[in-house]
C-alpha atoms as a PDB file:
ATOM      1  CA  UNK A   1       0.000   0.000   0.000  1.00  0.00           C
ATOM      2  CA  UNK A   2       1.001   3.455  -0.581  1.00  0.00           C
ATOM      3  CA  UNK A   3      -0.242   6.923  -0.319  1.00  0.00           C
ATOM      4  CA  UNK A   4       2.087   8.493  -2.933  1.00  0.00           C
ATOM      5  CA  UNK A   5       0.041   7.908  -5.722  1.00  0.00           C
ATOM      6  CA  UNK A   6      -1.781  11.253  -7.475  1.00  0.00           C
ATOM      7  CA  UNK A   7      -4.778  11.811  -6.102  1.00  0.00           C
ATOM      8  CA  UNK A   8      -7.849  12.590  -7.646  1.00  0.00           C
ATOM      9  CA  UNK A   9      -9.436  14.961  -5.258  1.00  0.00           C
ATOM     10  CA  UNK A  10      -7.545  18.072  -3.301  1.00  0.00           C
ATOM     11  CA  UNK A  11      -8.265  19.522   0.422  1.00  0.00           C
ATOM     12  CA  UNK A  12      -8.934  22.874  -0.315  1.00  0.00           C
ATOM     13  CA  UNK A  13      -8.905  24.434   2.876  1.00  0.00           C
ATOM     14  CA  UNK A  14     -10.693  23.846   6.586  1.00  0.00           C
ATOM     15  CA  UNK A  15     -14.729  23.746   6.797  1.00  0.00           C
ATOM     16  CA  UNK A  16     -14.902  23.481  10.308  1.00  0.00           C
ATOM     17  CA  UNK A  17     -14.206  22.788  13.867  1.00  0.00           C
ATOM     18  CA  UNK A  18     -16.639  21.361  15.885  1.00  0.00           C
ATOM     19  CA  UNK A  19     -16.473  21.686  19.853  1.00  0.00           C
ATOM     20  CA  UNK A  20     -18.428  19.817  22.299  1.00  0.00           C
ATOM     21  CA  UNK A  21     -19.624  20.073  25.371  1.00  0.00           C
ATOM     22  CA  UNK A  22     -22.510  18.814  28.253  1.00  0.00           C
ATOM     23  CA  UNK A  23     -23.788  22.678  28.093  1.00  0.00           C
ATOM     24  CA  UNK A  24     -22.882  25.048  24.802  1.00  0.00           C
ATOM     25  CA  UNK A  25     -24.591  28.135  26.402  1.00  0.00           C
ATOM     26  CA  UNK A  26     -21.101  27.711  28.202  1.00  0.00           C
ATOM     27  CA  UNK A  27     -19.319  27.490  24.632  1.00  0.00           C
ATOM     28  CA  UNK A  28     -21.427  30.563  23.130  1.00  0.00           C
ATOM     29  CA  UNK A  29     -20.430  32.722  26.533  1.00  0.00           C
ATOM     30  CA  UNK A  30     -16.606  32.414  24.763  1.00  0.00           C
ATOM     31  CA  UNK A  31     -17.428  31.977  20.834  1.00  0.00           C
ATOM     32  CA  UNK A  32     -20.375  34.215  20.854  1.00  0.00           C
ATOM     33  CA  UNK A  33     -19.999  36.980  23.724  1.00  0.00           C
ATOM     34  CA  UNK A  34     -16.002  37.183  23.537  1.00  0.00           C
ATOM     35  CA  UNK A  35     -15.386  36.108  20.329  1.00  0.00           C
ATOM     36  CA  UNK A  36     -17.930  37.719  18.458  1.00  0.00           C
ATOM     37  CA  UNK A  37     -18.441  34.677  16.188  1.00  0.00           C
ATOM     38  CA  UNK A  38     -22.111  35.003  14.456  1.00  0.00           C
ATOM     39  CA  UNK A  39     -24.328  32.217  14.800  1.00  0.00           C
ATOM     40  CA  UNK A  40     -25.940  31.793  11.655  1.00  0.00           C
ATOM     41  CA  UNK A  41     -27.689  28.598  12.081  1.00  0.00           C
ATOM     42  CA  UNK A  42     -28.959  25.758  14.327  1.00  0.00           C
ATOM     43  CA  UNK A  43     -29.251  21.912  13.828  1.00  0.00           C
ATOM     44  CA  UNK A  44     -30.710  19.489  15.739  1.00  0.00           C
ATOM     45  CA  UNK A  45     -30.463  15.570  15.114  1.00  0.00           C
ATOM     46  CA  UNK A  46     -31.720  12.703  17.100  1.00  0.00           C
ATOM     47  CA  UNK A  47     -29.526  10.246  14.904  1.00  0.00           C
ATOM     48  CA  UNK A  48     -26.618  12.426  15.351  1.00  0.00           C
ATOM     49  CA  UNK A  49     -27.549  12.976  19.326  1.00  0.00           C
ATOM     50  CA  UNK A  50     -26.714  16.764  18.772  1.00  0.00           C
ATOM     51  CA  UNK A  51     -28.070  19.981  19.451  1.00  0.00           C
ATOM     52  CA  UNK A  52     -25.707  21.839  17.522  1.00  0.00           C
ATOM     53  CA  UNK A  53     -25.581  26.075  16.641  1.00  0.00           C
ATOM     54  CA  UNK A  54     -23.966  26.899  13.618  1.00  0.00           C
ATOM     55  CA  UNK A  55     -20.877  29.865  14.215  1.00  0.00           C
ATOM     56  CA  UNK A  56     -19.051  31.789  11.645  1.00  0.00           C
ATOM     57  CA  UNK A  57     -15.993  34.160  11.340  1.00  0.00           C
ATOM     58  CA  UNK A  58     -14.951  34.753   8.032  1.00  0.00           C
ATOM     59  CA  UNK A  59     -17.043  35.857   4.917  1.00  0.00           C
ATOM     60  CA  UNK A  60     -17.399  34.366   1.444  1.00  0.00           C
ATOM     61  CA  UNK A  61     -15.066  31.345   0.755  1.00  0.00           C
ATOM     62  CA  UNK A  62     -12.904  32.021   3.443  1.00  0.00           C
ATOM     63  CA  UNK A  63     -15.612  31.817   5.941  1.00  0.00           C
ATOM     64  CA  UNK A  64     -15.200  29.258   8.534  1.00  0.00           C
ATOM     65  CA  UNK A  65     -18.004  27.123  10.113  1.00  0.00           C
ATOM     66  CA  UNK A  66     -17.355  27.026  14.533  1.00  0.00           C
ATOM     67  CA  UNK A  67     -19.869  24.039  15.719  1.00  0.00           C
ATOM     68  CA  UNK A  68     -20.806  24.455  19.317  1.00  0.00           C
ATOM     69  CA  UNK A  69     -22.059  20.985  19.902  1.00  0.00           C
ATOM     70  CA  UNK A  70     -23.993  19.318  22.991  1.00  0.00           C
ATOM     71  CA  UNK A  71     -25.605  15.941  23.382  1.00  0.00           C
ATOM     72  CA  UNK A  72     -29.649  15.310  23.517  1.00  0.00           C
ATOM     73  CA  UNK A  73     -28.642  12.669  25.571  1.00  0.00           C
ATOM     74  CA  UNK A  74     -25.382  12.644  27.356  1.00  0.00           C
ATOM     75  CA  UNK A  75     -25.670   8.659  27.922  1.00  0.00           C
ATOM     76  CA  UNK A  76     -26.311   7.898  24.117  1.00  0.00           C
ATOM     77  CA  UNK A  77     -23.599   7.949  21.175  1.00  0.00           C
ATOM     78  CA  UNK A  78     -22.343   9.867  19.308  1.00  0.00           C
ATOM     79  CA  UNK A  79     -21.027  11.401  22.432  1.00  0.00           C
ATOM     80  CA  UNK A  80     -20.185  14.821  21.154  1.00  0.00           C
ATOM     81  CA  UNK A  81     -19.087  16.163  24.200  1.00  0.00           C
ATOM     82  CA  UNK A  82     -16.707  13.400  25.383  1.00  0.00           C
ATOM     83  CA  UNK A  83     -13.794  15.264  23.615  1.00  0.00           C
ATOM     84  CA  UNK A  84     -13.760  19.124  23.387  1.00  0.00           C
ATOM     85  CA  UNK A  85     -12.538  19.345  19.840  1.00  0.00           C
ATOM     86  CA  UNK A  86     -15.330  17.225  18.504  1.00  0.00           C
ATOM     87  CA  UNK A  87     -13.954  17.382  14.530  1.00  0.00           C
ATOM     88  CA  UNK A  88     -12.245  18.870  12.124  1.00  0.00           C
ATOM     89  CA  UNK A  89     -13.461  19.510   8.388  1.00  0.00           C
ATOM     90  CA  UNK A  90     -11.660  20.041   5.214  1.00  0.00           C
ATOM     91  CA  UNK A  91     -13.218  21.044   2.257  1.00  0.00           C
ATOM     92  CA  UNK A  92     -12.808  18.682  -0.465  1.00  0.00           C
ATOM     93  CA  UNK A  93     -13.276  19.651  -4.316  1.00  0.00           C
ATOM     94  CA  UNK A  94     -14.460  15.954  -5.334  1.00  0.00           C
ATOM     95  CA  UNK A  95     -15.752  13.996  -2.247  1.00  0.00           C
ATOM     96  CA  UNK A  96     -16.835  10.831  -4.306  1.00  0.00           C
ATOM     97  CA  UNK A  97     -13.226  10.431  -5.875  1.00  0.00           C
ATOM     98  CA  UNK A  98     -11.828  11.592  -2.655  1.00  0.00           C
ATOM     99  CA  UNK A  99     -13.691   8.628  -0.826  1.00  0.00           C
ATOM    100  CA  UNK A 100     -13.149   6.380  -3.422  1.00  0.00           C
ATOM    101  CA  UNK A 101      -8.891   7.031  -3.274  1.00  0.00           C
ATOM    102  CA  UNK A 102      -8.666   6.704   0.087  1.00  0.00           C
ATOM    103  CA  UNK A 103     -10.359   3.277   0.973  1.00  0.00           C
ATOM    104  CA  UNK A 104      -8.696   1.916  -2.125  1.00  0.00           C
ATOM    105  CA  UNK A 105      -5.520   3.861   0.024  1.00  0.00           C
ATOM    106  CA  UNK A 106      -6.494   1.609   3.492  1.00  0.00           C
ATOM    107  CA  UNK A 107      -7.966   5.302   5.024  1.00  0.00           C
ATOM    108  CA  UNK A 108     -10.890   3.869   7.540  1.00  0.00           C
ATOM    109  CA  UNK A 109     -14.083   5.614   7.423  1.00  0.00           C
ATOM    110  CA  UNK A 110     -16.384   6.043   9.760  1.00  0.00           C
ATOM    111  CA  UNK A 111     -20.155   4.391   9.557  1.00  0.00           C
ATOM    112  CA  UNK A 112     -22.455   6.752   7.683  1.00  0.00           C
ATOM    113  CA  UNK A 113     -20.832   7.123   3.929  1.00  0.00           C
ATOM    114  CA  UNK A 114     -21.856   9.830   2.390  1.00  0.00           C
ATOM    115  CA  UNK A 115     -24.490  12.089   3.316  1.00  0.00           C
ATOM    116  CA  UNK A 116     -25.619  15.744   4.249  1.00  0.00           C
ATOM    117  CA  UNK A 117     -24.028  17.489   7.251  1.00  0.00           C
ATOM    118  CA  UNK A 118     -25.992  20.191   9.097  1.00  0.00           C
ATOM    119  CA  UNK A 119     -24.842  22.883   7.065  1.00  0.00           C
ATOM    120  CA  UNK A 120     -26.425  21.118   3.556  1.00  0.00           C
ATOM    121  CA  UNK A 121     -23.418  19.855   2.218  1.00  0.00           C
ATOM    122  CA  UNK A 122     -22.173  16.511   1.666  1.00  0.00           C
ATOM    123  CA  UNK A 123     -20.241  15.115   4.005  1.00  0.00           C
ATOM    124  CA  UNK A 124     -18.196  11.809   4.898  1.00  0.00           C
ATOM    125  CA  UNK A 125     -15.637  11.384   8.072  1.00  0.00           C
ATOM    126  CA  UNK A 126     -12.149   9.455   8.317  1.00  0.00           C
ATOM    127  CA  UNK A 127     -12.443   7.401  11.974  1.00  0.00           C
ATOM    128  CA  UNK A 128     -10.312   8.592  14.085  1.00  0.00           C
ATOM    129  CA  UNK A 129      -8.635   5.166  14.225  1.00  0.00           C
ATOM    130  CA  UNK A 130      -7.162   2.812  12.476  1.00  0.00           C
ATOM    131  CA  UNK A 131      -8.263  -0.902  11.548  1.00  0.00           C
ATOM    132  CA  UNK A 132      -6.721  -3.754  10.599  1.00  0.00           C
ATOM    133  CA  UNK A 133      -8.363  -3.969   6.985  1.00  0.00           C
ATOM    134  CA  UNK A 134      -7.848  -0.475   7.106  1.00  0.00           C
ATOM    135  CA  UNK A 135      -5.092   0.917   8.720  1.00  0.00           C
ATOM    136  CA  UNK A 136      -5.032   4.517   7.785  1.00  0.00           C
ATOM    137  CA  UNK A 137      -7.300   6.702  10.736  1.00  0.00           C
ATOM    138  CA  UNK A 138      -7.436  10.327  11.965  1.00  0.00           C
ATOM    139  CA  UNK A 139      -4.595   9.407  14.724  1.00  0.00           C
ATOM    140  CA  UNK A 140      -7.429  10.396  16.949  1.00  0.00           C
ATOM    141  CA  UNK A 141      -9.007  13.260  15.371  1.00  0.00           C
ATOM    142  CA  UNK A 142     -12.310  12.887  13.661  1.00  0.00           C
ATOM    143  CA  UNK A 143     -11.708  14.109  10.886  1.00  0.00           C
ATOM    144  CA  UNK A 144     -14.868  15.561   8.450  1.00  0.00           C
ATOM    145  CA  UNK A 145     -14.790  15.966   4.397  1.00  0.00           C
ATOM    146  CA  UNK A 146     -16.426  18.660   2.953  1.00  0.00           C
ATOM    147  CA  UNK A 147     -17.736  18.891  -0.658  1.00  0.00           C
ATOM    148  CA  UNK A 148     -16.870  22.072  -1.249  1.00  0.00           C
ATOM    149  CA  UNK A 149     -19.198  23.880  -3.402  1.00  0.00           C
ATOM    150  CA  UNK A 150     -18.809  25.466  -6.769  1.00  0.00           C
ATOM    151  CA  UNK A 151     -17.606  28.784  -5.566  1.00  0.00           C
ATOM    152  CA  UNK A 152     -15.227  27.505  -2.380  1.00  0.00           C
ATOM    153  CA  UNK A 153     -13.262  25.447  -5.224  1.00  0.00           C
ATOM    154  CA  UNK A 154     -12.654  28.510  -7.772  1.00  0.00           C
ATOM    155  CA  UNK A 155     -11.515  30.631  -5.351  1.00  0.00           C
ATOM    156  CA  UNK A 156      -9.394  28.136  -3.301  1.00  0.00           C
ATOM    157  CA  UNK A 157      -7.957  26.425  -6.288  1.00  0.00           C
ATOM    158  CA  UNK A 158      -9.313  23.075  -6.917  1.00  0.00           C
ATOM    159  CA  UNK A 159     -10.565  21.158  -9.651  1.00  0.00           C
ATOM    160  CA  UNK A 160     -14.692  22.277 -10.540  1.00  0.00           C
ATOM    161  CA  UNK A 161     -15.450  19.419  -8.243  1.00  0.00           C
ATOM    162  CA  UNK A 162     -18.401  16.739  -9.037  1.00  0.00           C
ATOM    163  CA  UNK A 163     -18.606  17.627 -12.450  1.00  0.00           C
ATOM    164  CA  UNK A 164     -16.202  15.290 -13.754  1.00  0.00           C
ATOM    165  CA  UNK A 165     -13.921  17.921 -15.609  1.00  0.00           C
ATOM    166  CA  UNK A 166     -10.338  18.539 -14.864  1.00  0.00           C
ATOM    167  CA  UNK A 167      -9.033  21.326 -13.217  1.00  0.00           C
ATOM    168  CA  UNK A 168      -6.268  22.632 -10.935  1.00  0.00           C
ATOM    169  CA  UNK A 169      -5.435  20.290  -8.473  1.00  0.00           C
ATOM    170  CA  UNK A 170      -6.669  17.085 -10.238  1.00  0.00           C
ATOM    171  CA  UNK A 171      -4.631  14.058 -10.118  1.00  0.00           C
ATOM    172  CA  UNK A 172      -3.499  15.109 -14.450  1.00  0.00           C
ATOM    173  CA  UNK A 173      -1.419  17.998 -12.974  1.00  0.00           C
ATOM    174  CA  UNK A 174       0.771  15.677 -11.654  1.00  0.00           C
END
């Protein structure tokens, strides 16, 4: 196995952090009230056992999502508050291919595939550990890929994602 070959995806840039906690009106007292992060959204999921409100600092591209995360249920899983820094996410220009390389790589995801993350984009995430059939993990750190949309991948320099057509970044340039 090796992890030299081109790939035919590139990590444009970071999505997200995502922080967790047993109470995030503690988390919004820093973000929010010292921060002066804008919460521009709110997502709730009893499959994801999160109550989750959506923070940004940034603008346009460049804008960067802050999750302040607490559990429904502190005794069910997903446990987002057992570790602080929940996640991190990285915006991807092709998630598909992206997923595709890096099983056929030995990168272990975790349970879910591919699917819609709270702020309506696609979304996958590497385990944070290692397997034996797959013994590539996040060392960890959950780690969450973003499709990036159209715009986030012009102005950060990747290919024009899921349309199929090559661009900057794409495993050709190499």
């Amino acid at each position: 196995m090796t992890t030299n070959a081109p790939r035919p995806y590139r990590i444009l840039g970071i999505q997200q952090i995502a922080i967790g906690g047993t109470d995030k009106s503690a988390l919004r007292r820093l973000w929010v009230d010292v921060l002066g992060l804008q919460v521009v959204g709110r997502f709730v999921s009893e499959a994801e056992n999160v109550d989750e409100d959506i923070c940004a600092i940034g603008d346009g591209p460049a804008r960067v999502e802050v999750d302040l995360m607490q559990p429904l249920d502190p005794e069910k899983k997903p446990a987002v508050h057992t570790t602080p820094l929940n996640h991190v996410g990285l915006w991807v220009d092709d998630l598909p291919k992206a997923v595709d390389w890096m099983v056929a790589h030995g990168v272990r995801l975790a349970p879910g595939g591919i699917r819609k993350g709270a702020a309506g984009h696609d979304i996958c995430f590497i385990h944070p550990k290692a397997s034996d059939e797959f013994p590539i993990g996040g060392e960890g750190v959950l780690i969450e890929l973003v499709q990036a949309p159209p715009e986030v991948v012009n102005a950060l320099g990747g290919s024009v994602g899921r349309s199929g057509s090559d661009g900057p970044g794409d495993a050709s340039d190499a």
